[in-house]
N, C-alpha and C. Protein backbone atom coordinates (compact mmCIF):
# COMPACT_ATOMS: atom_id res chain seq x y z
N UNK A 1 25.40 25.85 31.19
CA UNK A 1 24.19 25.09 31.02
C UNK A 1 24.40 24.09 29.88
N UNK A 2 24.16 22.57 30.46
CA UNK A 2 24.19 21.63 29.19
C UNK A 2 22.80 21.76 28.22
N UNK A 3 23.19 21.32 26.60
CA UNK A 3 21.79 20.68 26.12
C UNK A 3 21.46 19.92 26.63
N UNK A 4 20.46 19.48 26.55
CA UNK A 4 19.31 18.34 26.60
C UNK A 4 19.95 17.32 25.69
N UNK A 5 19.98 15.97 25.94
CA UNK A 5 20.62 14.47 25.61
C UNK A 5 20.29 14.96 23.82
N UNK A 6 18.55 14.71 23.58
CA UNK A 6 18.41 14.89 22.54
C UNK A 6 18.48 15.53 21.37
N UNK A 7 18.48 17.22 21.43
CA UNK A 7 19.07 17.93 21.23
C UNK A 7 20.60 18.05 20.42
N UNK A 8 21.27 17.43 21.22
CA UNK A 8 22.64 17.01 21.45
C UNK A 8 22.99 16.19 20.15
N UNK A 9 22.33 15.53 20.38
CA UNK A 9 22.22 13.79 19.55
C UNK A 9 21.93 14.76 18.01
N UNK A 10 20.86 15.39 18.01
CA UNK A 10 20.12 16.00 16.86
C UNK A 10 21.26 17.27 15.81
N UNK A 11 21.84 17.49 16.74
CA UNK A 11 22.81 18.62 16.05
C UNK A 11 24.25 17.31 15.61
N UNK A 12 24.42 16.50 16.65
CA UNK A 12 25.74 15.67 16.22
C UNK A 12 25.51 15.29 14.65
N UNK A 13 23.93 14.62 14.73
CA UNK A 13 23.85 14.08 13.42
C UNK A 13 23.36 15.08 12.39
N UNK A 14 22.93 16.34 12.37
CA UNK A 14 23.23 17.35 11.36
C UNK A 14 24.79 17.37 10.71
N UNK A 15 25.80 17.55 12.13
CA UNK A 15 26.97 17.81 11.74
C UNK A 15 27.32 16.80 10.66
N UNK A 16 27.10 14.83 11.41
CA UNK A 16 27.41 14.08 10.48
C UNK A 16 27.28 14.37 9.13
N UNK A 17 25.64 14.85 8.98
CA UNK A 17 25.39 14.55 7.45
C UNK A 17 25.74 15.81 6.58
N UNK A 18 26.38 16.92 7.41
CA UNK A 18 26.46 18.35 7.08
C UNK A 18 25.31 18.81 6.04
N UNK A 19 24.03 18.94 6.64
CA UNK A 19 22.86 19.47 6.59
C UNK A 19 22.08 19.78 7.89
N UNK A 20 21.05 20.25 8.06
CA UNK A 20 20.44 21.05 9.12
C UNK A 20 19.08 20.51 9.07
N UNK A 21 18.88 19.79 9.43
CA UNK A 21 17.28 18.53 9.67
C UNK A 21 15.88 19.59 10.67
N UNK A 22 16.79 20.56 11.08
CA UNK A 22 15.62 21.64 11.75
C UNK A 22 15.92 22.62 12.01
N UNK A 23 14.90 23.57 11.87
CA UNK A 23 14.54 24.67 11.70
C UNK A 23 14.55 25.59 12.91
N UNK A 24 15.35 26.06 14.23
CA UNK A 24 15.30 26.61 15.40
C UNK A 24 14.63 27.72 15.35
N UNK A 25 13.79 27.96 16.49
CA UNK A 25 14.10 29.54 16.95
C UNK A 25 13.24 29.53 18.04
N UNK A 26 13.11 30.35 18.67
CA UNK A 26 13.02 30.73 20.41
C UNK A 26 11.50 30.06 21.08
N UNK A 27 10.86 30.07 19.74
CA UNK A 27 9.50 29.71 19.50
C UNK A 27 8.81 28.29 19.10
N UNK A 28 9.74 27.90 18.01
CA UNK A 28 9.37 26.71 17.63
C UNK A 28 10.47 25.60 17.04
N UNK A 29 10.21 24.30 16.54
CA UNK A 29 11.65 23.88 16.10
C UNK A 29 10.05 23.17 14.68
N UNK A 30 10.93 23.20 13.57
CA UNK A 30 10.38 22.57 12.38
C UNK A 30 11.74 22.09 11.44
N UNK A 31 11.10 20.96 10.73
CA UNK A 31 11.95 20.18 9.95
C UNK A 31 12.11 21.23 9.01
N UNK A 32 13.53 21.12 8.22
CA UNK A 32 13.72 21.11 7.16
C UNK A 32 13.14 21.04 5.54
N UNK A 33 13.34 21.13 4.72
CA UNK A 33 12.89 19.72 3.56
C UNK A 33 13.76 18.56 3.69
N UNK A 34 15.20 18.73 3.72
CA UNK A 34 16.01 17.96 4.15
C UNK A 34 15.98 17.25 5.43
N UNK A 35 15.36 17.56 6.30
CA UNK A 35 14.58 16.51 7.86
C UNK A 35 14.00 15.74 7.82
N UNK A 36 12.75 16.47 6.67
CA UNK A 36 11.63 15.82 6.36
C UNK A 36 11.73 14.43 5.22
N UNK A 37 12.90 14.79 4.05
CA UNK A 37 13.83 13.95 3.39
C UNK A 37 13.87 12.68 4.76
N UNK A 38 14.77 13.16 5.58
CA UNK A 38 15.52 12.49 6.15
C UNK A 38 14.59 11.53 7.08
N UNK A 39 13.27 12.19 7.56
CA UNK A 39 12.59 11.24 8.67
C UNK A 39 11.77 10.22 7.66
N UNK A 40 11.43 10.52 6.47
CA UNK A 40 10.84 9.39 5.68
C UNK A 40 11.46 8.49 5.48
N UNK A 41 12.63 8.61 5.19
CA UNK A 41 14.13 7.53 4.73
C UNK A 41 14.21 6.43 6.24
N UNK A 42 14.47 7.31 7.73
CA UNK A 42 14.61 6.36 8.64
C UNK A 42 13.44 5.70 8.94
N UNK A 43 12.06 6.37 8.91
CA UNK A 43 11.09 5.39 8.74
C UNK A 43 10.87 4.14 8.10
N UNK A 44 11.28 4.88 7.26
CA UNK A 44 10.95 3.61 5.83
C UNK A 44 12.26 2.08 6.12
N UNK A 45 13.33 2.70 6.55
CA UNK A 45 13.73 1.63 6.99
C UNK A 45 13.82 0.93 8.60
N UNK A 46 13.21 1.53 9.53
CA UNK A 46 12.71 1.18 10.71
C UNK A 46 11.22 -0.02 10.20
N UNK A 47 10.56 0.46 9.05
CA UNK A 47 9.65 -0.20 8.73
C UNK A 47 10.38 -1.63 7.81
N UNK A 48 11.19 -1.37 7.59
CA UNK A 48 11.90 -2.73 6.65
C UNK A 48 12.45 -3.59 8.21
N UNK A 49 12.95 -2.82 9.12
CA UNK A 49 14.29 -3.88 9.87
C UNK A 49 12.80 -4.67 11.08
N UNK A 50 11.35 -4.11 11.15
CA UNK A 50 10.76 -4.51 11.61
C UNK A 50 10.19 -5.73 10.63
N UNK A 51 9.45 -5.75 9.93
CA UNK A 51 9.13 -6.19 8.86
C UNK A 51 10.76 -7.89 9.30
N UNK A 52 11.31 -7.59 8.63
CA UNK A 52 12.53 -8.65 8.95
C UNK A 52 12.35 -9.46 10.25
N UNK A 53 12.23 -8.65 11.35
CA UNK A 53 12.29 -9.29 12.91
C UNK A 53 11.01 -9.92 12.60
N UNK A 54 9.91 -9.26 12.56
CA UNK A 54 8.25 -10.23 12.21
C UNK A 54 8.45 -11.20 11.14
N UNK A 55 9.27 -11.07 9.80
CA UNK A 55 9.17 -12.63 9.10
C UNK A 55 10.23 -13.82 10.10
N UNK A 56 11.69 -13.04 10.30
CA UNK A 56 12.52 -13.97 10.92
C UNK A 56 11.59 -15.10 12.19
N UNK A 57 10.64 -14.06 12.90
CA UNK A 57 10.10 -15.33 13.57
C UNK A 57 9.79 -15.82 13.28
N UNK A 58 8.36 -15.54 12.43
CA UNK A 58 7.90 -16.47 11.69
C UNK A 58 8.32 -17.73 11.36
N UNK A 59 9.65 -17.48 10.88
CA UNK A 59 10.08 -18.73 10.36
C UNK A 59 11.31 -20.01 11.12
N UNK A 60 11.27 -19.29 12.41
CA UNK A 60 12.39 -19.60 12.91
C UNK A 60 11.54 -20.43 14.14
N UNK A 61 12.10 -21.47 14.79
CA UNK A 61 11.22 -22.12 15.88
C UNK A 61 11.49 -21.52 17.06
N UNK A 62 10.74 -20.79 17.94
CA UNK A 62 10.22 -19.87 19.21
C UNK A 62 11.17 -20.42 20.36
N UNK A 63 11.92 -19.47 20.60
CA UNK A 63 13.05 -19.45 22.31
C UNK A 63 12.11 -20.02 23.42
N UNK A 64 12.58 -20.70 24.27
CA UNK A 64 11.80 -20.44 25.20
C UNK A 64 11.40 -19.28 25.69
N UNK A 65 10.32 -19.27 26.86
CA UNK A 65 9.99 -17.80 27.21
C UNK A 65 10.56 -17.10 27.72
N UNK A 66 11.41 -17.88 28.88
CA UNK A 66 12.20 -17.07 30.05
C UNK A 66 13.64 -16.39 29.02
N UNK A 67 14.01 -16.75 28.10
CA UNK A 67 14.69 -16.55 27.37
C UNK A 67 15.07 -15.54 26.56
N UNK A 68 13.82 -15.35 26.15
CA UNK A 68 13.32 -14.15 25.27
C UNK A 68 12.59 -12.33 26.02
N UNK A 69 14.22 -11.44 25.28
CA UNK A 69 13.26 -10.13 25.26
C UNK A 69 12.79 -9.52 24.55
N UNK A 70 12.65 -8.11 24.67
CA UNK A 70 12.28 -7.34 23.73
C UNK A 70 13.68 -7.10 22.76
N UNK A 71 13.29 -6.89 21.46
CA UNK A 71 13.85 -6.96 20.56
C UNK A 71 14.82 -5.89 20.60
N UNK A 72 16.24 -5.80 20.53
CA UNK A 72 16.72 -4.11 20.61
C UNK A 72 16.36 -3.34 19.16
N UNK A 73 15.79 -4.00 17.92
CA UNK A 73 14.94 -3.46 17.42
C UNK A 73 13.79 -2.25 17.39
N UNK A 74 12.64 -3.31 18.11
CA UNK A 74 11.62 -2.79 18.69
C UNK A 74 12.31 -1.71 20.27
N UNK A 75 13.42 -2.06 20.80
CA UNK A 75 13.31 -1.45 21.87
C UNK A 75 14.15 0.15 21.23
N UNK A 76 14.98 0.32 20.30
CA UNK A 76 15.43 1.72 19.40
C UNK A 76 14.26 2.22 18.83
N UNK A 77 13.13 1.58 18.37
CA UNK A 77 12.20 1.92 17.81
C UNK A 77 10.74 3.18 18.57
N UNK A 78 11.32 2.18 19.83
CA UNK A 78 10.06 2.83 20.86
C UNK A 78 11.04 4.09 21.21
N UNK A 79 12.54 4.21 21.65
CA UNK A 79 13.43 5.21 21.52
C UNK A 79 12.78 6.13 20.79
N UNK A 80 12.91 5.81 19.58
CA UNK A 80 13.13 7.06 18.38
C UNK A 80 11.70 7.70 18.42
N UNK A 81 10.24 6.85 18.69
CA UNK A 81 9.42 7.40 18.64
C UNK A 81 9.25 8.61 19.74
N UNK A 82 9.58 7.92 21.25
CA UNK A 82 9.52 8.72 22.34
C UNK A 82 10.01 10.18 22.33
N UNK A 83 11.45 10.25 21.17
CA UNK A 83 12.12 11.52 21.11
C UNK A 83 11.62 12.14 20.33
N UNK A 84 11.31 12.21 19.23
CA UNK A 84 10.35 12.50 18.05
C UNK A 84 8.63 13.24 18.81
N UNK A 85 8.83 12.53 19.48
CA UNK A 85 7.23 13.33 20.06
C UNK A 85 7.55 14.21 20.97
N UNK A 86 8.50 14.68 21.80
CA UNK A 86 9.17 15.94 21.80
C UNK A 86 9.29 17.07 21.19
N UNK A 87 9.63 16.86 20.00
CA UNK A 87 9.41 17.88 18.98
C UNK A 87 8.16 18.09 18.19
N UNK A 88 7.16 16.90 18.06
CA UNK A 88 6.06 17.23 17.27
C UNK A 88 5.00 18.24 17.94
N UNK A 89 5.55 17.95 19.49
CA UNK A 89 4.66 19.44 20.22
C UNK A 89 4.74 20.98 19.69
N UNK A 90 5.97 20.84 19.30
CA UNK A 90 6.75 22.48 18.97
C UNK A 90 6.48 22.57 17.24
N UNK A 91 5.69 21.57 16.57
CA UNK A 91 5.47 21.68 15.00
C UNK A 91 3.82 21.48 14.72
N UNK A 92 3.24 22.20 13.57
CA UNK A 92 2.59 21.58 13.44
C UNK A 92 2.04 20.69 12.62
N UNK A 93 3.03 19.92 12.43
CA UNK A 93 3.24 18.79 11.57
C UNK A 93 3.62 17.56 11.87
N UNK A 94 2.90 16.70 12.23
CA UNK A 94 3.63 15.60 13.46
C UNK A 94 4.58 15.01 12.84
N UNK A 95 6.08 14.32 13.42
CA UNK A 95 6.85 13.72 13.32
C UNK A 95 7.02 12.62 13.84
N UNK A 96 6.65 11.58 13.34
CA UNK A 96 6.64 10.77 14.45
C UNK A 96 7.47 9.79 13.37
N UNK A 97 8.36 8.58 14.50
CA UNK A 97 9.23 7.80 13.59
C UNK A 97 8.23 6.33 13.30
């Protein structure tokens, strides 16, 4: 039996950072302190690299339409939230990115 994609993804990057971002067991999954460390940090800069894409337009003169997509920004962003709400079912502490 494989993990689940996310799952997967979630233990790779424990291994990376050799810390443990959650808390398992048969019942529930909860962050860490070190998760919880860790989901404020990628927020906070998901909130900076957005922040950037909203001034860069701003200042930059507009693609045509047919031209223009969604941002792979905004489109990792809607990612990270979608996976994240996966787990905030199993906490009761929402996680959301």
């Amino acid at each position: 039996m494989t993990q689940p994609p996310l799952s997967r993804q979630i233990q790779l990057l424990e291994h990376s950072l050799g810390v443990l971002l959650l808390h398992r067991s048969s019942r529930s999954v909860r962050l860490t302190p070190a998760g919880r460390n860790f989901l404020g940090e990628a927020r906070r800069i998901l909130r900076m690299a957005e922040g950037a894409a909203v001034s860069t337009r701003r200042i930059a003169p507009a693609m045509p339409a047919r031209s223009r997509s969604a941002s792979p920004l905004l489109r990792a962003t809607a990612s990270c939230r979608a996976s994240w709400r996966h787990l905030a079912g199993s906490s009761r502490r929402s996680i959301w990115c």
